[in-house]
Protein backbone atom coordinates (compact mmCIF):
# COMPACT_ATOMS: atom_id res chain seq x y z
CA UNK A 1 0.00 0.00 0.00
CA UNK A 2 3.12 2.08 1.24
CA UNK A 3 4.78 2.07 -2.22
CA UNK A 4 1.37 2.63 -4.45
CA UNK A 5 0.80 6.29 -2.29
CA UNK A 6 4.26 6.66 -3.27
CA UNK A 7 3.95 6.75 -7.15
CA UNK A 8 0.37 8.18 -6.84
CA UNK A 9 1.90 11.42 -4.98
CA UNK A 10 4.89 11.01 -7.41
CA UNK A 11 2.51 11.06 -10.34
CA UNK A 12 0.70 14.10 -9.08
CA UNK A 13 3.61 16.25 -8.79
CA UNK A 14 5.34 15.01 -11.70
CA UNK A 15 1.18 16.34 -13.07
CA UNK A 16 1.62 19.50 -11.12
CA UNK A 17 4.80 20.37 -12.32
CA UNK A 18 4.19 19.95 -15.85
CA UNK A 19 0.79 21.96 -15.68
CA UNK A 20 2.50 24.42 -13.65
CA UNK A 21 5.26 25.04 -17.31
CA UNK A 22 2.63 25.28 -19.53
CA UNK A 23 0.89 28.04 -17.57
CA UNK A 24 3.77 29.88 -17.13
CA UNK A 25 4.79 29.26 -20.68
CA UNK A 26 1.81 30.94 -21.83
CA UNK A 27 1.65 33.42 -19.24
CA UNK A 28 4.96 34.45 -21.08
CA UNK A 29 4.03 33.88 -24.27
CA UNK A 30 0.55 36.09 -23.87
CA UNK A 31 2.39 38.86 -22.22
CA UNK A 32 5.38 39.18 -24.82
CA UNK A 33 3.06 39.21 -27.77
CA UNK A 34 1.18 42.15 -26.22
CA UNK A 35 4.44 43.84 -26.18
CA UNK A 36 5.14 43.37 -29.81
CA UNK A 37 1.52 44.01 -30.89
CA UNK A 38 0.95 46.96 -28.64
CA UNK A 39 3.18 48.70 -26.33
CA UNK A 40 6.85 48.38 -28.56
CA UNK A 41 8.90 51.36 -29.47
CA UNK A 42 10.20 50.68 -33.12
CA UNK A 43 12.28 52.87 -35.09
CA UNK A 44 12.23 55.57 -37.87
CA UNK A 45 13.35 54.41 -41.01
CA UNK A 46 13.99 56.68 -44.41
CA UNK A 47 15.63 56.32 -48.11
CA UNK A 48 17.43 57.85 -49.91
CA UNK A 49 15.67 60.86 -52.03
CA UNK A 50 16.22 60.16 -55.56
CA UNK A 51 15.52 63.89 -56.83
CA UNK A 52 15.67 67.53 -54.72
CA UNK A 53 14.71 70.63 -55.21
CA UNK A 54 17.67 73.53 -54.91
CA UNK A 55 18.09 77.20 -54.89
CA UNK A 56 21.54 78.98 -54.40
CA UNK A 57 21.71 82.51 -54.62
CA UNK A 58 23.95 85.31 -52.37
CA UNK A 59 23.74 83.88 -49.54
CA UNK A 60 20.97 81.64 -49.28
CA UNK A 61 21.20 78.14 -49.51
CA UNK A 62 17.74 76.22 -49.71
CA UNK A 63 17.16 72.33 -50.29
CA UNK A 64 13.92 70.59 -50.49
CA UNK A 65 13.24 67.06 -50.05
CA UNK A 66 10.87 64.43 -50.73
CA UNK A 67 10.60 61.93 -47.56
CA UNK A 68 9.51 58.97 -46.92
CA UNK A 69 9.34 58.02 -42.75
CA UNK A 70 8.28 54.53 -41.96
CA UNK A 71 7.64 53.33 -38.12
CA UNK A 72 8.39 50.16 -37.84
CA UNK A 73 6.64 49.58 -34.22
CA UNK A 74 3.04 49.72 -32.66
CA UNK A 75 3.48 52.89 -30.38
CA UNK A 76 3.31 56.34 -32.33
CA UNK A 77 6.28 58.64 -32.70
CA UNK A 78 6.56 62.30 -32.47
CA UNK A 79 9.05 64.06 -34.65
CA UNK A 80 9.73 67.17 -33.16
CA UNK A 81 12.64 69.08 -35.50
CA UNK A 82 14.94 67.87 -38.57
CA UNK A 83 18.32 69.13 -39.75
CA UNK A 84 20.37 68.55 -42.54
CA UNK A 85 24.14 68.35 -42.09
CA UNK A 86 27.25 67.34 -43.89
CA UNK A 87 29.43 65.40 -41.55
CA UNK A 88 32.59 65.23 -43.64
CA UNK A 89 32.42 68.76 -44.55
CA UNK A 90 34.69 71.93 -42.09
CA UNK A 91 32.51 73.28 -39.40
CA UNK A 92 31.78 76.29 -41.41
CA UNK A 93 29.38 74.08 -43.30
CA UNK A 94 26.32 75.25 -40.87
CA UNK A 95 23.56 72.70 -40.54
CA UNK A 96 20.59 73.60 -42.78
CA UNK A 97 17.43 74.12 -40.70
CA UNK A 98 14.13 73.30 -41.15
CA UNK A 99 12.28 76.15 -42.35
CA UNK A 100 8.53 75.25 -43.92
CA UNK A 101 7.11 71.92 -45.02
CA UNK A 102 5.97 72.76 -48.63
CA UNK A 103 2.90 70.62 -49.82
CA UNK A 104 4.76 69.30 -53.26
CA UNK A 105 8.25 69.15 -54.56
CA UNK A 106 8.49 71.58 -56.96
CA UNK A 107 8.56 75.21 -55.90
CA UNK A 108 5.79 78.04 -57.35
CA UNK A 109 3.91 81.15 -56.28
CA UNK A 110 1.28 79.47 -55.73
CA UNK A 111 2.25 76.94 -53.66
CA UNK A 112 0.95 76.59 -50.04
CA UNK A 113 3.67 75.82 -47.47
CA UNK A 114 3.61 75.39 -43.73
CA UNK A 115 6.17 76.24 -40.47
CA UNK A 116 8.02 73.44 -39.21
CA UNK A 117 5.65 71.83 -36.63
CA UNK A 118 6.22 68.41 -34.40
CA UNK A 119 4.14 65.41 -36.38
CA UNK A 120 3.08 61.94 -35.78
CA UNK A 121 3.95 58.78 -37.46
CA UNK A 122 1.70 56.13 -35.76
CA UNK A 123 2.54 52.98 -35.45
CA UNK A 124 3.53 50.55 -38.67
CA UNK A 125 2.62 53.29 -40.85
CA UNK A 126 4.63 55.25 -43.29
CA UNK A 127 4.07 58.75 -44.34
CA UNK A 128 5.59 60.51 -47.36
CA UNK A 129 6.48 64.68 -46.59
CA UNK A 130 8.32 67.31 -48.41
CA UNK A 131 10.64 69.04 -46.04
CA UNK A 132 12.45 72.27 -46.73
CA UNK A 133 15.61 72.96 -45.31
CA UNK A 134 17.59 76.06 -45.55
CA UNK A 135 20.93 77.80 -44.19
CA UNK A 136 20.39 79.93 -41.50
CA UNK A 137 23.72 82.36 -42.98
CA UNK A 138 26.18 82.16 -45.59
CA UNK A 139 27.27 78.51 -44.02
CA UNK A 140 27.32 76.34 -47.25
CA UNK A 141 28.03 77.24 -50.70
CA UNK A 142 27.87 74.22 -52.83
CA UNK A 143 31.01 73.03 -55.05
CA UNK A 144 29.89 71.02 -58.42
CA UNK A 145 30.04 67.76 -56.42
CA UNK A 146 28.98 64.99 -54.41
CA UNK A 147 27.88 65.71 -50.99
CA UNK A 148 27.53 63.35 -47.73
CA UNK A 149 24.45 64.94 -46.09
CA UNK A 150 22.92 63.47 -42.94
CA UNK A 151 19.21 64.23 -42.03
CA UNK A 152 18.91 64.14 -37.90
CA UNK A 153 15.67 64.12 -36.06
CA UNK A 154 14.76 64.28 -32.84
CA UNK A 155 11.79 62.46 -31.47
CA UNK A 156 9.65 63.43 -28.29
CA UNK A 157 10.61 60.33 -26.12
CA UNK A 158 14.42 60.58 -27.00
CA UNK A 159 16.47 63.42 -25.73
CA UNK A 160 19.04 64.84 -28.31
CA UNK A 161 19.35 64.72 -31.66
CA UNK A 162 19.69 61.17 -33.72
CA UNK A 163 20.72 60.44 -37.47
CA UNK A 164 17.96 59.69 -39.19
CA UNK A 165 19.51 59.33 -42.78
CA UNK A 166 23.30 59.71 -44.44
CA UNK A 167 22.63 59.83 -48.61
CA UNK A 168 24.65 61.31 -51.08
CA UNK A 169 23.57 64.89 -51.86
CA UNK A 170 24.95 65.26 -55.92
CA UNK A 171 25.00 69.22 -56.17
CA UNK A 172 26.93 68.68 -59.37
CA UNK A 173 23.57 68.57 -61.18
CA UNK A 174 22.63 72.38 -59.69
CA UNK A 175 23.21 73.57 -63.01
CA UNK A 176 21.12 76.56 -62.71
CA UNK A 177 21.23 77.44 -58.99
CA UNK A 178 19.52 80.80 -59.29
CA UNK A 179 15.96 79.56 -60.02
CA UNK A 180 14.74 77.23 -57.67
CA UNK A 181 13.49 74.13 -59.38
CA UNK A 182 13.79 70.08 -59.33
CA UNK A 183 16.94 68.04 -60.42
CA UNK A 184 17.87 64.33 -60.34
CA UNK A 185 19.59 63.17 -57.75
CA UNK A 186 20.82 59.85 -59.21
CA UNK A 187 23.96 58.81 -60.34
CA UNK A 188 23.55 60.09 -63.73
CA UNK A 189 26.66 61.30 -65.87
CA UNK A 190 26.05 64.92 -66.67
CA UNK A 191 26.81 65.90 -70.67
CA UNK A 192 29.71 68.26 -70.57
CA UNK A 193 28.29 71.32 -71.32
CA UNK A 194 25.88 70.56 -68.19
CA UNK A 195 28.86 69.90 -66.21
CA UNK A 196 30.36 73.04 -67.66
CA UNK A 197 27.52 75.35 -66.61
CA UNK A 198 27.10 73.39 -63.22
CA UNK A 199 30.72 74.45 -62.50
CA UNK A 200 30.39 78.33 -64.18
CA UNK A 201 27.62 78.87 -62.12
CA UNK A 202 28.50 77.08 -59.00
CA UNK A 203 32.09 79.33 -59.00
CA UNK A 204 30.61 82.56 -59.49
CA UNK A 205 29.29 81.83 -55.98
CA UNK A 206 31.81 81.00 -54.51
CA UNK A 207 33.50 83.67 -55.63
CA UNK A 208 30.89 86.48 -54.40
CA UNK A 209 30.71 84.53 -51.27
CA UNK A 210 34.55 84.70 -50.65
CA UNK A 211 37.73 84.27 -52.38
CA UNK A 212 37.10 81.67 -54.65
CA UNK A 213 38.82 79.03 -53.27
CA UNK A 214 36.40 75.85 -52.19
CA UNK A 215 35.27 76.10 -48.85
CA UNK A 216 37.70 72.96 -46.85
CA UNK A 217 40.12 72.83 -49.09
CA UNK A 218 40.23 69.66 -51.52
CA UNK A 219 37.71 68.09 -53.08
CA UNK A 220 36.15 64.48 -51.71
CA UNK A 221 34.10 61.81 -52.59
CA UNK A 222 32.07 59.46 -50.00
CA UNK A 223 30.56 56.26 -51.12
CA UNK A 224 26.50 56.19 -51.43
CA UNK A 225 24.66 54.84 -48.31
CA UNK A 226 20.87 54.04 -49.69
CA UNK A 227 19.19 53.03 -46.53
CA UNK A 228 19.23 55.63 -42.82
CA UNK A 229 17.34 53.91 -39.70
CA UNK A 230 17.02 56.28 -36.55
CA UNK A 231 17.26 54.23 -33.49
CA UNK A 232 14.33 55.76 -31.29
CA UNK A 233 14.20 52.96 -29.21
CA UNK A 234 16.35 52.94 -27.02
């Protein structure tokens, strides 16, 4: 009798412990797939823009472009400011700032734009937004060349600001940089009397603007990077 109780209470809790793992297996598995469904911070993701809009005149620099912003988790994030800056360029290059949020790509009178404001990209969604950025003095006067620019954000439950995006800015095909209009920013080779007026024009500004030599010295080249992802969550 002694040694049946035995494996009967030995069955039980061998029972019992078993039920007691699936519980908490589930328990676990219920409560982690709430987090990814609902309660997750993902990240902001953006491409690279494939065509800009540019105007370079005295002392006004102004670049407008077409972006995409995807958040890749549940909970909503707040953009709250954008700059544009060129990382491998002397600190004379001043960041451009974000000065209106224009309603299509290519400039016009009639055009309605908007101040910067903070916006929402809920959760999983992407939105698509033309952001105008501009420098605030006579900070960067563009060479006929290729450009690393890096778009930083800053996001309402992150302090500081965060790279957003590094792309290749090609200012080379600014060949008319007194009218602001659209040009291609793909790696397209530029007939040479485009590249000829790209570099007339682009030189007579730099020589108002100073003494004609390029701003930082020699000329450089940074390979493309297509694809920027802000991590905003952590």
């Amino acid at each position: 009798m002694v040694p049946l109780m035995a494996a009967a209470d030995q069955t039980a809790s061998s029972s019992l412990t078993g039920a007691s793992v699936v519980s908490a297996c589930a328990l676990f598995f219920t409560v982690a797939s709430f987090w990814w469904l609902h309660a997750r911070q993902g990240r902001l993701k953006a491409w690279e823009p494939h065509v800009f809009a540019a105007i370079v005149h005295g002392s006004t620099a102004r670049l407008r472009l077409p972006l995409i912003l995807h958040n890749t988790g549940p909970k909503p994030i707040v953009v709250q400011d954008l700059i544009l800056t060129f990382p491998d360029e002397p600190a004379s290059h001043l960041p451009l700032l974000w000065v209106s949020s224009p309603c299509r790509l290519q400039p016009g009178p009639d055009e309605e734009t908007k101040l910067p404001a903070g916006f929402v990209v809920p959760g999983r969604e992407a939105q698509q937004l033309f952001i105008e950025f501009e420098a605030p003095f006579s900070g960067f006067i563009p060479e006929a060349r290729d450009y690393k620019a890096q778009i930083q954000v800053r996001v309402g439950h992150r302090k500081g600001w965060r790279p957003l995006l590094t792309f290749i800015l090609r200012a080379a095909n600014i060949i008319d940089p007194d009218r602001y209009t659209v040009y291609n920013n793909a790696p397209l080779e530029l007939t040479k009397e485009d590249r000829r007026r790209a570099d007339a024009a682009l030189l007579e500004l730099l020589e108002e603007h100073g003494d004609g030599s390029p701003p930082g010295g020699r000329r450089q080249k940074d390979p493309p990077n297509d694809e920027g992802d802000a991590d905003t969550s952590r």
